[in-house]
C-alpha atoms as a PDB file:
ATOM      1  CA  UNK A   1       0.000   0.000   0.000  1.00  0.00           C
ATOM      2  CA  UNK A   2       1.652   3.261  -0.781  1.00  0.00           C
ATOM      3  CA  UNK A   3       2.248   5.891   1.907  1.00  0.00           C
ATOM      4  CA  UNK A   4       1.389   9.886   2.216  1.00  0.00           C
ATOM      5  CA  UNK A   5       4.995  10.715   3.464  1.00  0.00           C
ATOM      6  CA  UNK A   6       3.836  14.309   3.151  1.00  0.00           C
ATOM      7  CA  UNK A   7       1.659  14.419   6.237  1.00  0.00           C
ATOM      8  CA  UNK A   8       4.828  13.334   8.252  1.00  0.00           C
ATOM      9  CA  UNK A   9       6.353  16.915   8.334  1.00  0.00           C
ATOM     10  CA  UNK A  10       3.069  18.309   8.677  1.00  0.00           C
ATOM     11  CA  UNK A  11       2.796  16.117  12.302  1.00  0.00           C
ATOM     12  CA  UNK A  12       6.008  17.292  12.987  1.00  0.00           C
ATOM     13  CA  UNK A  13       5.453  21.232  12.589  1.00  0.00           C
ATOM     14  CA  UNK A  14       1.897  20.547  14.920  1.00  0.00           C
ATOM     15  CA  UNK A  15       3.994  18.769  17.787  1.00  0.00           C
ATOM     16  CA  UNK A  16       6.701  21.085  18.005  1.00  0.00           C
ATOM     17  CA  UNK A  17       3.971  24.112  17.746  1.00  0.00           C
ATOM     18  CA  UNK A  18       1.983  22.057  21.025  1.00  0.00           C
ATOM     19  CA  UNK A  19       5.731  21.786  22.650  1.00  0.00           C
ATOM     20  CA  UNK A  20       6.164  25.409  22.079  1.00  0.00           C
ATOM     21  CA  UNK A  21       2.767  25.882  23.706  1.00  0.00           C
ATOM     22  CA  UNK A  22       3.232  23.695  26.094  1.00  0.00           C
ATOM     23  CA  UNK A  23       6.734  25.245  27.453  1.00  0.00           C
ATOM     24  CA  UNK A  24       5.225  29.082  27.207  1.00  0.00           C
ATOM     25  CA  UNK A  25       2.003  27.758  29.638  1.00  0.00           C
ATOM     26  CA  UNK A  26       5.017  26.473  32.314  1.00  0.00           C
ATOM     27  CA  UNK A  27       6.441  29.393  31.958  1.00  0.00           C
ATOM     28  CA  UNK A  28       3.685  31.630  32.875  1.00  0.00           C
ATOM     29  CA  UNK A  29       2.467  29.582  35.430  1.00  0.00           C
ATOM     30  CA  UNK A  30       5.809  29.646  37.121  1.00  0.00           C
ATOM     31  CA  UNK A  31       5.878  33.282  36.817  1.00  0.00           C
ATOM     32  CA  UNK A  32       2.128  33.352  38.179  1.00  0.00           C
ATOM     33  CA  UNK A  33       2.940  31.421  40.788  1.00  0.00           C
ATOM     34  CA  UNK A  34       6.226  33.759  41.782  1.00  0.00           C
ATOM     35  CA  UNK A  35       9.984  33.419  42.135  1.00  0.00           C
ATOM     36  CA  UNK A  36      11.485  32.438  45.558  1.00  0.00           C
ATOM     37  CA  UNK A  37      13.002  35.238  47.720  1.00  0.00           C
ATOM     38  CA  UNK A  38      14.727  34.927  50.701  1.00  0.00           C
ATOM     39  CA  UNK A  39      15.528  36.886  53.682  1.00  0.00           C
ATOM     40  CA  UNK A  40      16.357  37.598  57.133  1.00  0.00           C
ATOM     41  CA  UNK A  41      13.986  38.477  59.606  1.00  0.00           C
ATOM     42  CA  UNK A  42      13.609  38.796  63.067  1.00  0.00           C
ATOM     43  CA  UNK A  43      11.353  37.630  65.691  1.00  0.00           C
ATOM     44  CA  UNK A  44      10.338  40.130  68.447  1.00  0.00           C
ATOM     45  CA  UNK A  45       8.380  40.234  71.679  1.00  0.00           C
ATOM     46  CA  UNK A  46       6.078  43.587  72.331  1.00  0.00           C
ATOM     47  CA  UNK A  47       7.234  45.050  75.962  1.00  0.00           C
ATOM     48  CA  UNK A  48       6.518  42.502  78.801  1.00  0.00           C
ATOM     49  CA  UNK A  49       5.466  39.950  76.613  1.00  0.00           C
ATOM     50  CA  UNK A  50       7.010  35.968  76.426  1.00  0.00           C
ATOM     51  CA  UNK A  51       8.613  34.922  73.360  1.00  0.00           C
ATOM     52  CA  UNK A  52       6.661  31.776  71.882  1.00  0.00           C
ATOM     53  CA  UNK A  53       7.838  29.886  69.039  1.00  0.00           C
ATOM     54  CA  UNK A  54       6.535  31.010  65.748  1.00  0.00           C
ATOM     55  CA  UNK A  55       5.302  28.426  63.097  1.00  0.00           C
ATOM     56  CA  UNK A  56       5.826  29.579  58.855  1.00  0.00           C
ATOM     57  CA  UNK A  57       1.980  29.216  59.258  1.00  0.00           C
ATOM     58  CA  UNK A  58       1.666  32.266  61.099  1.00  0.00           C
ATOM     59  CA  UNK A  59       3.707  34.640  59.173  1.00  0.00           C
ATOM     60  CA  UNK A  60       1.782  36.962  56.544  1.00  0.00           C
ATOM     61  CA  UNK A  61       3.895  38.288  53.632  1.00  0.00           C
ATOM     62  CA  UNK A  62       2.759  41.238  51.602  1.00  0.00           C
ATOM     63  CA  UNK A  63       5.165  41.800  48.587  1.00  0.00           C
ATOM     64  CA  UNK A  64       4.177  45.111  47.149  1.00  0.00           C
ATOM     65  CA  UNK A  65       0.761  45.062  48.917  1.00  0.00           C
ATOM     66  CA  UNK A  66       0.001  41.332  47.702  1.00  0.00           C
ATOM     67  CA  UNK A  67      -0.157  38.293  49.716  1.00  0.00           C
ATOM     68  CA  UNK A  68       3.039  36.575  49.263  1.00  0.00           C
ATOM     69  CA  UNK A  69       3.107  32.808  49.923  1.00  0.00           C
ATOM     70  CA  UNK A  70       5.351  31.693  52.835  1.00  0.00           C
ATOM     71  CA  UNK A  71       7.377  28.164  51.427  1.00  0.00           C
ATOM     72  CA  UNK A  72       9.825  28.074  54.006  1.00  0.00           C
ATOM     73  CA  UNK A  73      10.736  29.391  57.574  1.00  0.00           C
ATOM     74  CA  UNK A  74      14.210  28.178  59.467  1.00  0.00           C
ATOM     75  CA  UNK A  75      15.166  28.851  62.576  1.00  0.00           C
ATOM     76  CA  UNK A  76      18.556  30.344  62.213  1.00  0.00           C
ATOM     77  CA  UNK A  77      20.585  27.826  64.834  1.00  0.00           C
ATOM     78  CA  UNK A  78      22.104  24.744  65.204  1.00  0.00           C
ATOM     79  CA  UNK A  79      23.604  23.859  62.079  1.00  0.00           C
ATOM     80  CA  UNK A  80      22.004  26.779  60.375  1.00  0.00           C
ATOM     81  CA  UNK A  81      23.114  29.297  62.630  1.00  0.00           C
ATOM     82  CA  UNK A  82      26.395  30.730  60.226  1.00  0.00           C
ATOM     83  CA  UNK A  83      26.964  34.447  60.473  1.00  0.00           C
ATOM     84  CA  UNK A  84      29.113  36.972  59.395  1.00  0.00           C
ATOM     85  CA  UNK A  85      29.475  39.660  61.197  1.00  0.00           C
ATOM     86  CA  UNK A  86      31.786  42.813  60.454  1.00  0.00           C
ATOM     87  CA  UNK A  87      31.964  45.769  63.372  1.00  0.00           C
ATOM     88  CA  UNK A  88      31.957  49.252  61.067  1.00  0.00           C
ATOM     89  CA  UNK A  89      33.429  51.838  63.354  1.00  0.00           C
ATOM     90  CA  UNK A  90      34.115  55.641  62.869  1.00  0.00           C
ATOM     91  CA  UNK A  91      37.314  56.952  63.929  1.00  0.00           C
ATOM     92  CA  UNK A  92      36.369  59.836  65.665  1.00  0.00           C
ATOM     93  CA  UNK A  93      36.798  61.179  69.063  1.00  0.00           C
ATOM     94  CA  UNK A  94      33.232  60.206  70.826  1.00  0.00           C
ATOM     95  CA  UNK A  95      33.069  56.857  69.405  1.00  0.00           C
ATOM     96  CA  UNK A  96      36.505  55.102  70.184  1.00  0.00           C
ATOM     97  CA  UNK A  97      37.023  55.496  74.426  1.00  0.00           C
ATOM     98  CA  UNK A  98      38.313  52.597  76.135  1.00  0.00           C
ATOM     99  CA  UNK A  99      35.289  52.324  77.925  1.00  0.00           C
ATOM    100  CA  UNK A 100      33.140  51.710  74.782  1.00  0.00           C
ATOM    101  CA  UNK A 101      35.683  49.349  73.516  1.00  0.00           C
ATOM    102  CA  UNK A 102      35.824  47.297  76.070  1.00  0.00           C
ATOM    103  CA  UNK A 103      32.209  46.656  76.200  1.00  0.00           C
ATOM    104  CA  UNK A 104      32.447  45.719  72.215  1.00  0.00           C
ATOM    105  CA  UNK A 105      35.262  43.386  73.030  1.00  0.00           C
ATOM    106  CA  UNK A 106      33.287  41.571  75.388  1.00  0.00           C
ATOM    107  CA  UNK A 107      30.604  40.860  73.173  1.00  0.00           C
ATOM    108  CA  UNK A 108      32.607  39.453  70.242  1.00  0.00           C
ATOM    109  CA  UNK A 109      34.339  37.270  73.008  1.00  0.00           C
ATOM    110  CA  UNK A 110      30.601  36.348  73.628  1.00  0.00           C
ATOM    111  CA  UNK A 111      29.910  35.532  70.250  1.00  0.00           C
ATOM    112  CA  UNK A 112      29.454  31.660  69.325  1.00  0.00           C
ATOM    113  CA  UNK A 113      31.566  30.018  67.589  1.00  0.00           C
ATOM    114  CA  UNK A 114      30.056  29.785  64.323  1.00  0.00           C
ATOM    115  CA  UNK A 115      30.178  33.673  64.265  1.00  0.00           C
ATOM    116  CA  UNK A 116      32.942  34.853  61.938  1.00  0.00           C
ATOM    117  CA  UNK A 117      33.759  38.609  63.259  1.00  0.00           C
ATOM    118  CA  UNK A 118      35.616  41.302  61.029  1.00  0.00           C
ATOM    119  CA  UNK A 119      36.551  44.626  62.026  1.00  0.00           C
ATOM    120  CA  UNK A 120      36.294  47.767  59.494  1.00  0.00           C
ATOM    121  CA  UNK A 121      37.477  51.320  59.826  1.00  0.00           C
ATOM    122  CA  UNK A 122      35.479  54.582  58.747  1.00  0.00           C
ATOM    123  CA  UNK A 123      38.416  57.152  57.944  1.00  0.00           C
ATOM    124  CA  UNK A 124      39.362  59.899  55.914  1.00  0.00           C
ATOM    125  CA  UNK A 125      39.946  58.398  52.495  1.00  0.00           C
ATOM    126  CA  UNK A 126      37.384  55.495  52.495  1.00  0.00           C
ATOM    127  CA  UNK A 127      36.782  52.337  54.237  1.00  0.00           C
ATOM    128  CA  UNK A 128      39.788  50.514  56.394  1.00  0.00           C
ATOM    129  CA  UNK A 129      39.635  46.695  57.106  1.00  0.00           C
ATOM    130  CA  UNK A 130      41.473  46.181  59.943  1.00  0.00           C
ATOM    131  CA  UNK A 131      40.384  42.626  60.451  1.00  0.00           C
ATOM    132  CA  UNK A 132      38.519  40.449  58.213  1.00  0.00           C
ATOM    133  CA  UNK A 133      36.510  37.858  59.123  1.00  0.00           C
ATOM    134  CA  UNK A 134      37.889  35.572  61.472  1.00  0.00           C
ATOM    135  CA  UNK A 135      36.623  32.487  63.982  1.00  0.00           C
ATOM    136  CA  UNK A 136      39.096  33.477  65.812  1.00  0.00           C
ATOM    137  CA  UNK A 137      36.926  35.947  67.851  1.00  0.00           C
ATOM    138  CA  UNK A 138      40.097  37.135  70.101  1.00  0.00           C
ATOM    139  CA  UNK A 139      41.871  38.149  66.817  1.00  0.00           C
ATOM    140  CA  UNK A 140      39.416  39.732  65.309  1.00  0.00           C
ATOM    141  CA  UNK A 141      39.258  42.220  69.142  1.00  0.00           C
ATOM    142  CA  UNK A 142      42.411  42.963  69.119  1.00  0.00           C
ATOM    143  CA  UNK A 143      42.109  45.092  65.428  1.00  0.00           C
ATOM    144  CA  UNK A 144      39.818  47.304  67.795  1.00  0.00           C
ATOM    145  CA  UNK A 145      41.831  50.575  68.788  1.00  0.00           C
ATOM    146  CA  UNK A 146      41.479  53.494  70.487  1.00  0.00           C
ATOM    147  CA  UNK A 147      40.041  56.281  68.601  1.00  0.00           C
ATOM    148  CA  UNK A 148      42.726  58.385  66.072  1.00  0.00           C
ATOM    149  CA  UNK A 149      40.717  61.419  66.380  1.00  0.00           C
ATOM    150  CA  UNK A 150      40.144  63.256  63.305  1.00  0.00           C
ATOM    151  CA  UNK A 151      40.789  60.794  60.823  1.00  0.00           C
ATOM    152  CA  UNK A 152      36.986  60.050  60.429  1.00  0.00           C
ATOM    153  CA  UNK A 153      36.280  63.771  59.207  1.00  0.00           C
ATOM    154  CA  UNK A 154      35.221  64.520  55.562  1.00  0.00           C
ATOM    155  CA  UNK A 155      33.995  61.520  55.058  1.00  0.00           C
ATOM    156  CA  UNK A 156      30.953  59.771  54.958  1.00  0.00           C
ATOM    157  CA  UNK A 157      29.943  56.673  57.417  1.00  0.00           C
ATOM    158  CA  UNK A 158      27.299  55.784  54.621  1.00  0.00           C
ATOM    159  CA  UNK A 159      29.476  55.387  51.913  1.00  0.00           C
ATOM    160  CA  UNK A 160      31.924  53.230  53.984  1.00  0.00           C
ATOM    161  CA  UNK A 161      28.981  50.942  54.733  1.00  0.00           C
ATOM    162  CA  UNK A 162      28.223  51.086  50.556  1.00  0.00           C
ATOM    163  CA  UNK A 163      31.742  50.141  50.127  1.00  0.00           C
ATOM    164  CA  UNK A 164      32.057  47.584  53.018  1.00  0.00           C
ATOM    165  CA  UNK A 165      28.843  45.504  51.529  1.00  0.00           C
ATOM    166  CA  UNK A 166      30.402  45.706  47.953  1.00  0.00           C
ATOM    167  CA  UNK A 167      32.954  44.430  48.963  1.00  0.00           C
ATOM    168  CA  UNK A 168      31.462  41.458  50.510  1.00  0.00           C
ATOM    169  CA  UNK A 169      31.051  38.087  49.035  1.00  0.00           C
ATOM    170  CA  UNK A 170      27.756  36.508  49.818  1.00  0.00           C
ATOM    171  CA  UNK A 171      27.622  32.861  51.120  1.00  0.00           C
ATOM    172  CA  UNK A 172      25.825  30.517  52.766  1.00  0.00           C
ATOM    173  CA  UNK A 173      25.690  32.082  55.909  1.00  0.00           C
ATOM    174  CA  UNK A 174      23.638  35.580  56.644  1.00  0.00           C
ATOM    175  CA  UNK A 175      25.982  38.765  56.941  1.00  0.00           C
ATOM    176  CA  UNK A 176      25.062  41.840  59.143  1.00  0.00           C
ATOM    177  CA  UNK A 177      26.792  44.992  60.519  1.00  0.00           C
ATOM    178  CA  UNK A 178      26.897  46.175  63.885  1.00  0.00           C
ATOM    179  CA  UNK A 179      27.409  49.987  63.003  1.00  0.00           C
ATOM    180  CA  UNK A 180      29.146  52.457  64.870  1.00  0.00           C
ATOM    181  CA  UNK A 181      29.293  56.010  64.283  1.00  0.00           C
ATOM    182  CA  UNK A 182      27.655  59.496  65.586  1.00  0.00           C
ATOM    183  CA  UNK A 183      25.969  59.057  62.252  1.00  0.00           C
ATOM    184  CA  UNK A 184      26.923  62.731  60.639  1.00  0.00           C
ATOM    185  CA  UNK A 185      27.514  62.634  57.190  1.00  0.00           C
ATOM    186  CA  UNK A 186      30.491  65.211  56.503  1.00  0.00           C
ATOM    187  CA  UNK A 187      30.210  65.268  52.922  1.00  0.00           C
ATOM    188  CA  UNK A 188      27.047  66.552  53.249  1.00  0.00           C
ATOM    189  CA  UNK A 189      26.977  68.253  56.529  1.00  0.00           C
ATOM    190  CA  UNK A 190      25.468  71.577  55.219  1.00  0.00           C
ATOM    191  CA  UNK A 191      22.462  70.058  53.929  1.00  0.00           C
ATOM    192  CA  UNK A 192      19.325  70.770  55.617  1.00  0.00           C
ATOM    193  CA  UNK A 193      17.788  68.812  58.492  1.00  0.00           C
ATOM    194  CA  UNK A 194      14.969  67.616  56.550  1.00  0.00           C
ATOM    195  CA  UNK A 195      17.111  66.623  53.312  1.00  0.00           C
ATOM    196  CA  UNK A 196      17.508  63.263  52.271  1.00  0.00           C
ATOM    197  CA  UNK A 197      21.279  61.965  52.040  1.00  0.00           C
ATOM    198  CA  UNK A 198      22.278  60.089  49.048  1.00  0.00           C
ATOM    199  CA  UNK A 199      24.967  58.265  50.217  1.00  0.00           C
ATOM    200  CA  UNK A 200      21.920  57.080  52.796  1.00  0.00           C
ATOM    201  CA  UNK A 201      19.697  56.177  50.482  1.00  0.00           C
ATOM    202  CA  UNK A 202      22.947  54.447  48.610  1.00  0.00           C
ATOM    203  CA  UNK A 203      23.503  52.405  51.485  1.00  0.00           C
ATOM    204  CA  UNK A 204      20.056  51.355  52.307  1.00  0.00           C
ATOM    205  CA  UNK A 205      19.721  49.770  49.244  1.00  0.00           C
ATOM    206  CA  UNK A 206      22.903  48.251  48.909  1.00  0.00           C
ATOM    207  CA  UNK A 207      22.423  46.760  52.235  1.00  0.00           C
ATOM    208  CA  UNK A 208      18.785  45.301  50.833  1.00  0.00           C
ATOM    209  CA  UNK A 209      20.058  44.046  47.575  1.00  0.00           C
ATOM    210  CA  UNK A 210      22.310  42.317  49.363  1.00  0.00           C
ATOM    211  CA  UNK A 211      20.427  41.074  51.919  1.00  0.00           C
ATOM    212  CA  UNK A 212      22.692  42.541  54.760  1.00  0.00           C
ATOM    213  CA  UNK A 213      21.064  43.561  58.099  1.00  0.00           C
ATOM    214  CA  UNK A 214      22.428  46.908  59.699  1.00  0.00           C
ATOM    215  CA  UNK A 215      22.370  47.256  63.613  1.00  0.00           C
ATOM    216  CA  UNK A 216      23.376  50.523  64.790  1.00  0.00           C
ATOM    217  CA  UNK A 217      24.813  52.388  67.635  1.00  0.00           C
ATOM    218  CA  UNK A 218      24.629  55.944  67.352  1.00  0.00           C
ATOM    219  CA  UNK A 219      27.524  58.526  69.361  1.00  0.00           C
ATOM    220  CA  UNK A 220      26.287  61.728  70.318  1.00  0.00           C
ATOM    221  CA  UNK A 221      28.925  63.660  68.146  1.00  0.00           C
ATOM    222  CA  UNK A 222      30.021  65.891  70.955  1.00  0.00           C
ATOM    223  CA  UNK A 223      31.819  68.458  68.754  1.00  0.00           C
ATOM    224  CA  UNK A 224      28.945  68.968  66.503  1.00  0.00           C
ATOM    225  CA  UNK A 225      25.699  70.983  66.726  1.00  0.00           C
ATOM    226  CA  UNK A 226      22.195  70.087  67.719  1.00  0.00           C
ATOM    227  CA  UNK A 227      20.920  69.498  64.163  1.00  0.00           C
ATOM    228  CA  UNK A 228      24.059  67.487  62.726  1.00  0.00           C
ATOM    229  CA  UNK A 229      23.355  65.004  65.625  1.00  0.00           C
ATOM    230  CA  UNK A 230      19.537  64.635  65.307  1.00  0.00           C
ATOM    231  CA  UNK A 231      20.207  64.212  61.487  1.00  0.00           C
ATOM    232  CA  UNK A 232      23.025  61.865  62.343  1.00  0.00           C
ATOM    233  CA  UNK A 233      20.266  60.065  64.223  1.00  0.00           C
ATOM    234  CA  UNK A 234      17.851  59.831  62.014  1.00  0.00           C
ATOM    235  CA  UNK A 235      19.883  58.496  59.173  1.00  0.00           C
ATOM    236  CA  UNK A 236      21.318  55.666  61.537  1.00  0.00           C
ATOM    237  CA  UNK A 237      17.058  54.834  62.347  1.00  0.00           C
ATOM    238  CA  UNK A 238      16.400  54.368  59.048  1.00  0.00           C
ATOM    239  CA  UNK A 239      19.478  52.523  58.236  1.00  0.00           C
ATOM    240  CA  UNK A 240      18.793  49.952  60.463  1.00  0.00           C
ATOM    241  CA  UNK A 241      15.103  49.578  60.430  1.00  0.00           C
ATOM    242  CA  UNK A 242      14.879  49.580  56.490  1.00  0.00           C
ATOM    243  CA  UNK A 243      17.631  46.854  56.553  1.00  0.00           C
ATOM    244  CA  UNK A 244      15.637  44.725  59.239  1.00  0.00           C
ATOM    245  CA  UNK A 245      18.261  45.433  61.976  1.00  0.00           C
ATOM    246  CA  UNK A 246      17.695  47.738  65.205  1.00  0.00           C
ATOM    247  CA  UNK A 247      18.867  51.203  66.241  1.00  0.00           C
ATOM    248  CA  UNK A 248      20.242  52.935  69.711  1.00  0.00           C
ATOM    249  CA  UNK A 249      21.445  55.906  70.472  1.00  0.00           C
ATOM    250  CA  UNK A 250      23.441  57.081  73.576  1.00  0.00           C
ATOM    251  CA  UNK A 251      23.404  60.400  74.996  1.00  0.00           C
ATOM    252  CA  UNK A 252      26.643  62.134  75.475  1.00  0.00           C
ATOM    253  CA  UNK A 253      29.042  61.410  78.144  1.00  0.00           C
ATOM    254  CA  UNK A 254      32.266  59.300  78.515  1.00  0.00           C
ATOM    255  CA  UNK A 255      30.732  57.048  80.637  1.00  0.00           C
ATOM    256  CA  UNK A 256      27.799  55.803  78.935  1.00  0.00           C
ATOM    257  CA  UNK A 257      28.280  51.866  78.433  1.00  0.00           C
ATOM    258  CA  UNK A 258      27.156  49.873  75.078  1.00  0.00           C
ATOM    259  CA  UNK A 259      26.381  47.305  76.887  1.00  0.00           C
ATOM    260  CA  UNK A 260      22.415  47.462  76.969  1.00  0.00           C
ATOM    261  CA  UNK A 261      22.500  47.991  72.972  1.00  0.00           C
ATOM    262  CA  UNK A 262      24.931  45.142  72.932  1.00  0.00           C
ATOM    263  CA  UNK A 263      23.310  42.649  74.875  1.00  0.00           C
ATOM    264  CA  UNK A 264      20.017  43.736  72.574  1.00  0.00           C
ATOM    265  CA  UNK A 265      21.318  43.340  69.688  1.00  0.00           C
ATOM    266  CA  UNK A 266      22.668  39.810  70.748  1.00  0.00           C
ATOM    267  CA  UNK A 267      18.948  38.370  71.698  1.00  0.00           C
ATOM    268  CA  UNK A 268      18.247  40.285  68.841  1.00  0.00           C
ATOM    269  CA  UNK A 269      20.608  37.803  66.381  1.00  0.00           C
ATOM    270  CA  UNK A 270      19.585  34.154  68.580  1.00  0.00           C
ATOM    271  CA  UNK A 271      16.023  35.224  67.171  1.00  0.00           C
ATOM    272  CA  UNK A 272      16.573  35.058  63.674  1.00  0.00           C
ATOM    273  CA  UNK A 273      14.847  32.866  60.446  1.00  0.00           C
ATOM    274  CA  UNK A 274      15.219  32.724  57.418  1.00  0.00           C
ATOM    275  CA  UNK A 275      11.935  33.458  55.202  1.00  0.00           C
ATOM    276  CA  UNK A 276      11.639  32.636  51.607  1.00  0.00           C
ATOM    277  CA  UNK A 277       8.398  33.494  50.165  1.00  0.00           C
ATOM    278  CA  UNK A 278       7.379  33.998  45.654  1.00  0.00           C
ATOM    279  CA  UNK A 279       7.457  37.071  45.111  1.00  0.00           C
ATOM    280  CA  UNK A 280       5.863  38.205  41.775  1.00  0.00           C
ATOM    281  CA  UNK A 281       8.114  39.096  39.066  1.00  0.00           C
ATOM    282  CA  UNK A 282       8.206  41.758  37.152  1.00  0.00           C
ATOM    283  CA  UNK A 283       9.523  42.137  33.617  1.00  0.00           C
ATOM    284  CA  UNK A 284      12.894  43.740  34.839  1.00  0.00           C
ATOM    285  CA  UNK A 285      14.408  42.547  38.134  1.00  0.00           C
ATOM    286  CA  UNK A 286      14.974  45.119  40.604  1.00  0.00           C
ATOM    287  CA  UNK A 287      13.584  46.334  44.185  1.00  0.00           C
ATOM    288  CA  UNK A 288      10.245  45.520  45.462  1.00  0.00           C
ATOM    289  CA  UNK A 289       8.334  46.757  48.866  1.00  0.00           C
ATOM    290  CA  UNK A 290       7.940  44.173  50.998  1.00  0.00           C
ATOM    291  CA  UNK A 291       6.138  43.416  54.687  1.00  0.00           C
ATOM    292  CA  UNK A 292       6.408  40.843  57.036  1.00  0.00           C
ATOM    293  CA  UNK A 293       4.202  40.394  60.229  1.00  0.00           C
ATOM    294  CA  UNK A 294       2.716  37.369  62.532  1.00  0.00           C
ATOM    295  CA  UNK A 295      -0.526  36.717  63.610  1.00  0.00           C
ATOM    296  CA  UNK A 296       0.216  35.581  66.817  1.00  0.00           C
ATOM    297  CA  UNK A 297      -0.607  38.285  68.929  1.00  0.00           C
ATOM    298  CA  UNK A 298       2.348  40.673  70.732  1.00  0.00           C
ATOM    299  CA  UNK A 299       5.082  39.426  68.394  1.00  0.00           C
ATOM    300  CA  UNK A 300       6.154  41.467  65.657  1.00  0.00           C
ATOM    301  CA  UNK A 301       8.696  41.052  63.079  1.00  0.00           C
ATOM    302  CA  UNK A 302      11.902  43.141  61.955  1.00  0.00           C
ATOM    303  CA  UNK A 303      12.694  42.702  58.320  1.00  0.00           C
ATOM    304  CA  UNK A 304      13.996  44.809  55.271  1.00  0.00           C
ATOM    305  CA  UNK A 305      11.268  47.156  53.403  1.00  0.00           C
ATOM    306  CA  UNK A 306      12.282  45.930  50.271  1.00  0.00           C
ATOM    307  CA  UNK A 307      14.153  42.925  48.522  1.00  0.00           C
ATOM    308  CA  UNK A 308      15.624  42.259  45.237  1.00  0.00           C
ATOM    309  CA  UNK A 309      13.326  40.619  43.024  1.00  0.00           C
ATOM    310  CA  UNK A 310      14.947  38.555  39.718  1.00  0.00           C
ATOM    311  CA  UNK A 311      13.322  39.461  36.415  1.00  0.00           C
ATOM    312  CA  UNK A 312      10.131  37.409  35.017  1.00  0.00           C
ATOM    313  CA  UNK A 313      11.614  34.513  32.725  1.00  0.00           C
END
């Protein structure tokens, strides 16, 4: 019987069209259903409240005011709880004193041993490592120094943290900054108190592409007026609570210990998960709001404002 060979490449052209089909509907229901993002966060108890454990169940993700689907929530500890840390210091007069020091000594002595420390430097010039990251906590303490005065002027603290995260491979483990610094921005100290900082805004969102977390302990600038230090102090706030970290701020005064910021800060990093949610792509990647909250009741959680969000495929 003889054959129609020509209907052969006509089956072929229809199943490579309903594989072409086929591949474009995965496609768009894997962008529907939304690209996995993951971030720190941290788990909080309102004033005079316990601390209960918190289930992935109870945590509500809205990625640029839509619900974001939760798919995974670790506890940052035991073998998961890798962290690099880096202490980012100014070198200026009201931020170095032996007293200070000493308290931030003692708490990377007190830091577990699957803490890698680093010490950096904010001088006059740019960013100094002095120490980089290290299990060897007592090595990493001993780059700490007392203050060298003036060598922090005309420079910026937020474009030493830019440079400091940039500088910063990412791994498996999460990296955050315990910042130091009065907070003043000398490149632009003559802007006005309600002007936004570039460098700031720089930082912030180098620190949330990233996926860094800022803490921050803010000097009272002695030398410096009344509205250089409150501007100082706001810049610090929203350093560390658009970054998902924490904020303090001492009063002036050489004897003023870290230690209740420090010991914060520490309860603060045993109460960390990691969250990875879908977020929704868009057709470029770039920065996307983002909130994260818990439904059981007087626990809140810390996390960045916005995370970096891959392109749709």
């Amino acid at each position: 019987m003889k054959q129609n060979y020509s209907v052969l490449p006509l089956l072929g052209a229809i199943a490579l069209v309903f594989a072409a089909i086929s591949w474009a509907v995965a496609q768009a229901t894997a962008d529907q259903a939304g690209v996995p993002v993951s971030i720190v966060v941290t788990v909080k108890a309102r004033r005079g409240a316990e601390m209960p454990s918190i289930s992935g169940e109870s945590v509500i993700v809205n990625e640029s005011r839509a619900r974001a689907k939760v798919t995974d929530w670790v506890p940052l500890q035991g073998d998961r709880a890798g962290l690099e840390l880096f202490i980012l210091l100014d070198d200026s007069r009201d931020t170095s004193r032996g007293t200070q020091l000493e308290d931030i000594r003692r708490f990377m002595m007190a830091q577990p041993a699957t803490t890698k420390i680093g010490v950096a430097y904010m001088q006059e010039g740019g960013l100094r490592i002095m120490q980089s990251l290290t299990v060897d906590h007592a090595l990493a303490a001993s780059a700490l120094h007392v203050t060298l005065a003036n060598l922090a002027r005309s420079t910026s603290p937020y474009n030493a943290l830019s440079d400091l995260i940039k500088r910063w491979p990412a791994g498996k483990d999460r990296r955050e900054i315990l910042m130091i610094s009065s907070g003043v921005d000398e490149v632009n100290g003559d802007s006005g108190p309600d002007r936004n900082d570039g460098y700031v805004d720089a930082a912030i969102e180098e620190a949330q592409h990233a996926g860094v977390v800022v803490f921050a302990i803010g000097t009272s600038g002695e030398e410096l007026d009344s509205s250089h230090v409150g501007r100082g102090k706001n810049y610090l706030s929203r350093v560390a609570e658009e970054t998902g970290g924490e904020s303090y701020y001492r009063q002036s005064g050489p004897s003023i210990s870290f230690v209740p910021y420090l010991d914060d800060a520490t309860q603060r990093l045993n109460r960390q998960y990691l969250l990875t949610f879908l977020a929704k792509p868009e057709k470029n990647a770039g920065m996307q709001s983002v909130k994260v909250r818990t439904d059981v009741s007087h626990m809140e959680i810390a996390s960045a404002e916005r995370v970096y969000v891959p392109a749709a495929r």
